[in-house]
N, C-alpha and C. Protein backbone atom coordinates (compact mmCIF):
# COMPACT_ATOMS: atom_id res chain seq x y z
N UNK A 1 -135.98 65.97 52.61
CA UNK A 1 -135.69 67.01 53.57
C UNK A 1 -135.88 68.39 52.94
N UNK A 2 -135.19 68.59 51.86
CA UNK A 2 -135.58 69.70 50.95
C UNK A 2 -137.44 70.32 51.38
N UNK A 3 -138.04 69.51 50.74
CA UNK A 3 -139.44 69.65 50.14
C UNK A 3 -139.72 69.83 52.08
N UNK A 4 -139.09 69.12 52.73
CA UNK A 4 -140.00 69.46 54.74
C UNK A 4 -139.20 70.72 54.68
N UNK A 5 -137.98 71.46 54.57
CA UNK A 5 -137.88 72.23 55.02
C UNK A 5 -138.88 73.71 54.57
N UNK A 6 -139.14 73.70 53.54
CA UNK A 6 -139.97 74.54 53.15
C UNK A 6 -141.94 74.53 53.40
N UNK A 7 -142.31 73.48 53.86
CA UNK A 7 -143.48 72.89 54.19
C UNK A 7 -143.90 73.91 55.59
N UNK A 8 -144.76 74.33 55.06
CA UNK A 8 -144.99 75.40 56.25
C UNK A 8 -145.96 75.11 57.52
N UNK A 9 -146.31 73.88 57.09
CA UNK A 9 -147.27 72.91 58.23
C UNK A 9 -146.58 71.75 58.74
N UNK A 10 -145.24 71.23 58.33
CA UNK A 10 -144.72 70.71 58.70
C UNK A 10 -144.06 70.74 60.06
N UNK A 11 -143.60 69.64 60.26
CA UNK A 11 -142.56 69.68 61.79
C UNK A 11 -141.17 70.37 61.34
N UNK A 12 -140.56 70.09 60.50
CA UNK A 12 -139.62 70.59 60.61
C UNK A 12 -139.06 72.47 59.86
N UNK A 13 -140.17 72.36 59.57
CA UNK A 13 -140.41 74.52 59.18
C UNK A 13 -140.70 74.80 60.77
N UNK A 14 -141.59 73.88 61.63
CA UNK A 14 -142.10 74.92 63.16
C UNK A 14 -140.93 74.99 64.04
N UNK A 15 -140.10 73.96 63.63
CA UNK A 15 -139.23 74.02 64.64
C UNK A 15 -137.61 74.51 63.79
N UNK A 16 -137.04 74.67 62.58
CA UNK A 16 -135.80 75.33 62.23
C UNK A 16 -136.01 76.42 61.30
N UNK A 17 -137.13 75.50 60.13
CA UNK A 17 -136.45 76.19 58.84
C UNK A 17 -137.10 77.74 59.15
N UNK A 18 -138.58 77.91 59.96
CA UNK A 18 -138.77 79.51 60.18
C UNK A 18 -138.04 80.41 60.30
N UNK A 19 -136.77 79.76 61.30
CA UNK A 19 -136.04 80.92 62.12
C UNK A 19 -134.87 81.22 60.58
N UNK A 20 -134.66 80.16 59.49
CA UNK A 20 -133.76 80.40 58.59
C UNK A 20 -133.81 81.91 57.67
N UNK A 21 -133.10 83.02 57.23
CA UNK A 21 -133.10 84.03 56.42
C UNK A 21 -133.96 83.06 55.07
N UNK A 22 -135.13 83.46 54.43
CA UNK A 22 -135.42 82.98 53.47
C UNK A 22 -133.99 82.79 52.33
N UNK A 23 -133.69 83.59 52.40
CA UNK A 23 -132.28 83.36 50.90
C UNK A 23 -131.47 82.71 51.33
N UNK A 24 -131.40 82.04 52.33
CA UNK A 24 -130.51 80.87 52.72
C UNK A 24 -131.35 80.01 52.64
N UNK A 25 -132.30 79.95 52.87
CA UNK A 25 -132.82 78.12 53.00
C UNK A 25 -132.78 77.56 51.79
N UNK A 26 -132.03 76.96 51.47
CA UNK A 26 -131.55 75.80 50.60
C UNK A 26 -131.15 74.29 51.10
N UNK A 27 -131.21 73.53 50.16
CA UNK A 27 -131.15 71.99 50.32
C UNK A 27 -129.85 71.53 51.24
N UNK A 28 -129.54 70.60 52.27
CA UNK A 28 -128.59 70.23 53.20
C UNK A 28 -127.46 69.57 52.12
N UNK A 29 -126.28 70.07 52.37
CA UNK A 29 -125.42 70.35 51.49
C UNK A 29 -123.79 70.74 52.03
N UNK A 30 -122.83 69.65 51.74
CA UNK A 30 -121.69 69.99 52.20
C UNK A 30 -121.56 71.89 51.94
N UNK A 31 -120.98 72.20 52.82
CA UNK A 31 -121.05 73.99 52.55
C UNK A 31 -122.03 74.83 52.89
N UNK A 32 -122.93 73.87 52.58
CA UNK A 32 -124.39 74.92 53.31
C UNK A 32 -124.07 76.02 54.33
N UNK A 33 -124.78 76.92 54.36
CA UNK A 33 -124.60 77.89 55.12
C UNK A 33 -125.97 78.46 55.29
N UNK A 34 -126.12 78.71 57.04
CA UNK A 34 -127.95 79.03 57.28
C UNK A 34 -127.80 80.07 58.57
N UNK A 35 -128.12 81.25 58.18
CA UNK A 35 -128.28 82.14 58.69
C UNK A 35 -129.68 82.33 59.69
N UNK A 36 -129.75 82.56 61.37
CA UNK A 36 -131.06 82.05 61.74
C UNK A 36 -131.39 83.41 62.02
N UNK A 37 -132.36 83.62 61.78
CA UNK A 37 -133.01 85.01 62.85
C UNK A 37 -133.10 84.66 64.56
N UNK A 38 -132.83 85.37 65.31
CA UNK A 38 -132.42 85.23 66.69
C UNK A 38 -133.92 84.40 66.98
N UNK A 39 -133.87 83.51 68.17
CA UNK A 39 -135.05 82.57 68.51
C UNK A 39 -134.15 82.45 70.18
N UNK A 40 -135.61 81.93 70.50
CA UNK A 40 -134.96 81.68 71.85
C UNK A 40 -135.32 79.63 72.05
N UNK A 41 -134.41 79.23 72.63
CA UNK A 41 -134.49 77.63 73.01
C UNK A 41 -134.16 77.18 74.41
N UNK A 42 -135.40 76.68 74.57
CA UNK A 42 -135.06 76.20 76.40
C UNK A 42 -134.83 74.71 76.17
N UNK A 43 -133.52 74.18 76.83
CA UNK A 43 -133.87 72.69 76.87
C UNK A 43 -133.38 72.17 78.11
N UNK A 44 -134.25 71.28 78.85
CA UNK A 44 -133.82 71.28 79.96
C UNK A 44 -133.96 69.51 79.76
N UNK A 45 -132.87 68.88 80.85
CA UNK A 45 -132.27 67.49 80.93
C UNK A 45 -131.72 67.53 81.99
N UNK A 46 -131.33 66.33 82.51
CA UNK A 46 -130.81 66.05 82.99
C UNK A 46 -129.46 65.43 83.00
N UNK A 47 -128.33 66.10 83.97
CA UNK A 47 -127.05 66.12 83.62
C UNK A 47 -126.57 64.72 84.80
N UNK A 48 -125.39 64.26 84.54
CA UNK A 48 -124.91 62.90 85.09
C UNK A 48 -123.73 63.70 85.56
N UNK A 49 -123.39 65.01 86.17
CA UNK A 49 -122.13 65.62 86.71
C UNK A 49 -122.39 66.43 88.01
N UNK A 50 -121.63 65.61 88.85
CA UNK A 50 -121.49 66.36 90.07
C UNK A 50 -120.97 67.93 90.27
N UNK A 51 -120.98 68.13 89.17
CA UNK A 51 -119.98 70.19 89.29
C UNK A 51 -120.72 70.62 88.41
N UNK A 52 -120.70 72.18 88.84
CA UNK A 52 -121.84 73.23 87.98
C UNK A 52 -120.41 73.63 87.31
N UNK A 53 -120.55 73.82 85.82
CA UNK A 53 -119.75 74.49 85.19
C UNK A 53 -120.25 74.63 83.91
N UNK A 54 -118.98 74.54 82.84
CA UNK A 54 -119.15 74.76 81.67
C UNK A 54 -119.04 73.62 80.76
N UNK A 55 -119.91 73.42 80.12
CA UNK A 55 -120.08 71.64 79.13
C UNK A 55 -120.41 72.04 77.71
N UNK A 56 -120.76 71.15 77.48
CA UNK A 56 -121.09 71.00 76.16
C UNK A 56 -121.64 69.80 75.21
N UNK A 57 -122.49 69.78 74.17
CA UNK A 57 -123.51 68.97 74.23
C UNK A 57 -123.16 68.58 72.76
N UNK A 58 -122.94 67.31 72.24
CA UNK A 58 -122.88 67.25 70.78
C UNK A 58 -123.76 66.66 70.26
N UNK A 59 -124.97 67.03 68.96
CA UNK A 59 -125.70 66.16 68.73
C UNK A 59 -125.23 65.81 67.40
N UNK A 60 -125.43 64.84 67.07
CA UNK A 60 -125.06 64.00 65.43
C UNK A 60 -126.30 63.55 64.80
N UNK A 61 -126.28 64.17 63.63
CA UNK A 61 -127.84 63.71 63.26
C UNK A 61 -126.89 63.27 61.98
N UNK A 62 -127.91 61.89 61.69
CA UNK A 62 -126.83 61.08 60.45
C UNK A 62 -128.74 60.92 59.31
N UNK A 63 -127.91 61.10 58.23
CA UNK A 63 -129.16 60.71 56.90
C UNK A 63 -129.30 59.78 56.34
N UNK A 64 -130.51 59.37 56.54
CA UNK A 64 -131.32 58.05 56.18
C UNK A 64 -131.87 57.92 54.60
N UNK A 65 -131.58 57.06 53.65
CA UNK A 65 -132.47 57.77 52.17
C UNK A 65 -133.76 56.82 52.20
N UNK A 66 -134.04 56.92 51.02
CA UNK A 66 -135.57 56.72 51.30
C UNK A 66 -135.75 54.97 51.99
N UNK A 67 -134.76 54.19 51.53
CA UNK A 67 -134.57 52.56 52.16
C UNK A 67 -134.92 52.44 53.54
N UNK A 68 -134.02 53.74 54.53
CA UNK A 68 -134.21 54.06 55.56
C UNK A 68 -132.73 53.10 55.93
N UNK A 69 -131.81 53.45 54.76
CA UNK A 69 -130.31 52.86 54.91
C UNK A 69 -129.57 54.25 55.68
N UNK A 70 -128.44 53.99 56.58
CA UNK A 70 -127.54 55.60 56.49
C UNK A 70 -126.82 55.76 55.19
N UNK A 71 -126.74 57.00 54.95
CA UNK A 71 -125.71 57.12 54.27
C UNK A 71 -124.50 57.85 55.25
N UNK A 72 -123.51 58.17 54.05
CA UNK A 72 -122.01 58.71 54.93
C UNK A 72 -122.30 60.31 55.22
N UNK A 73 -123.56 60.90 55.06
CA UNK A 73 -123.60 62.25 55.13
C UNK A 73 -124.18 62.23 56.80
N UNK A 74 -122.90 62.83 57.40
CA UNK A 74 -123.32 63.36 59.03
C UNK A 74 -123.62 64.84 59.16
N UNK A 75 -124.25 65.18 60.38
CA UNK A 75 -124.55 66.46 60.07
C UNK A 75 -124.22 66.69 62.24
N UNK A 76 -123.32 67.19 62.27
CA UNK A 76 -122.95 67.60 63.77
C UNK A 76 -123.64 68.51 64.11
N UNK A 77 -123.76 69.17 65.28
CA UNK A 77 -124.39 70.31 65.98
C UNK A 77 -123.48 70.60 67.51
N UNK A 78 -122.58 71.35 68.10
CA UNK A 78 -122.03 70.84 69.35
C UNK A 78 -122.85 72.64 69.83
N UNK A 79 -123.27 72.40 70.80
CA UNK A 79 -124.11 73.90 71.29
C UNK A 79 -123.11 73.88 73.21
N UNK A 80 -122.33 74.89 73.65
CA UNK A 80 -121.76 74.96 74.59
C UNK A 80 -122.75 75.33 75.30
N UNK A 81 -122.75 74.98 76.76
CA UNK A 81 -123.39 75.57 78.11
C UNK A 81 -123.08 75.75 79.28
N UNK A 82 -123.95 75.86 80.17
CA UNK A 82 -123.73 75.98 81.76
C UNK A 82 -124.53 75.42 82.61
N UNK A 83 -123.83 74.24 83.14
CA UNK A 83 -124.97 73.44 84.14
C UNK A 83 -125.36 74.17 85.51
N UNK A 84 -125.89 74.26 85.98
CA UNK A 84 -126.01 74.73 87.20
C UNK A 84 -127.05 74.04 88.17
N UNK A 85 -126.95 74.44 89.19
CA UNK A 85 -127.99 73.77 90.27
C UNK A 85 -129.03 74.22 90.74
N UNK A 86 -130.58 73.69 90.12
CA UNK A 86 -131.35 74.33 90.79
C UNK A 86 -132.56 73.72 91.53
């Protein structure tokens, strides 16, 4: 992950590590801390709730080593929103 985040043809530089302050991008790391330059993200899905309000979305991304075993390192993301009807 290290060596993709810095890969500048890679998938995962086009889609996070760009938006990272260069002096933060460092290796995924209890403590880590990643500062983004403002970006904009559309994601659109489909919701299973009859009411427009306020939700929220948690994603869990868990790490695989090279076996393609998990290990115990989780990595959460919970991003709040607003469903609405259109």
């Amino acid at each position: 992950m290290c060596k993709e985040q810095q890969n500048i043809h890679g998938l995962v530089y086009e889609v996070w590590s760009q938006y990272v302050f260069p002096e933060d991008l460092q290796c995924l790391a209890k403590g880590a801390i990643y500062r983004h330059k403002p970006f904009v993200l559309n994601v659109e899905g489909n919701a299973l709730v009859a009411v427009e309000g306020r939700y929220k979305i948690v994603f869990t991304l868990r790490v695989f080593d090279e076996n393609n075993t998990p290990t115990s390192k989780i990595i959460c993301l919970e991003t709040p929103g607003d469903i609405i009807k259109v």
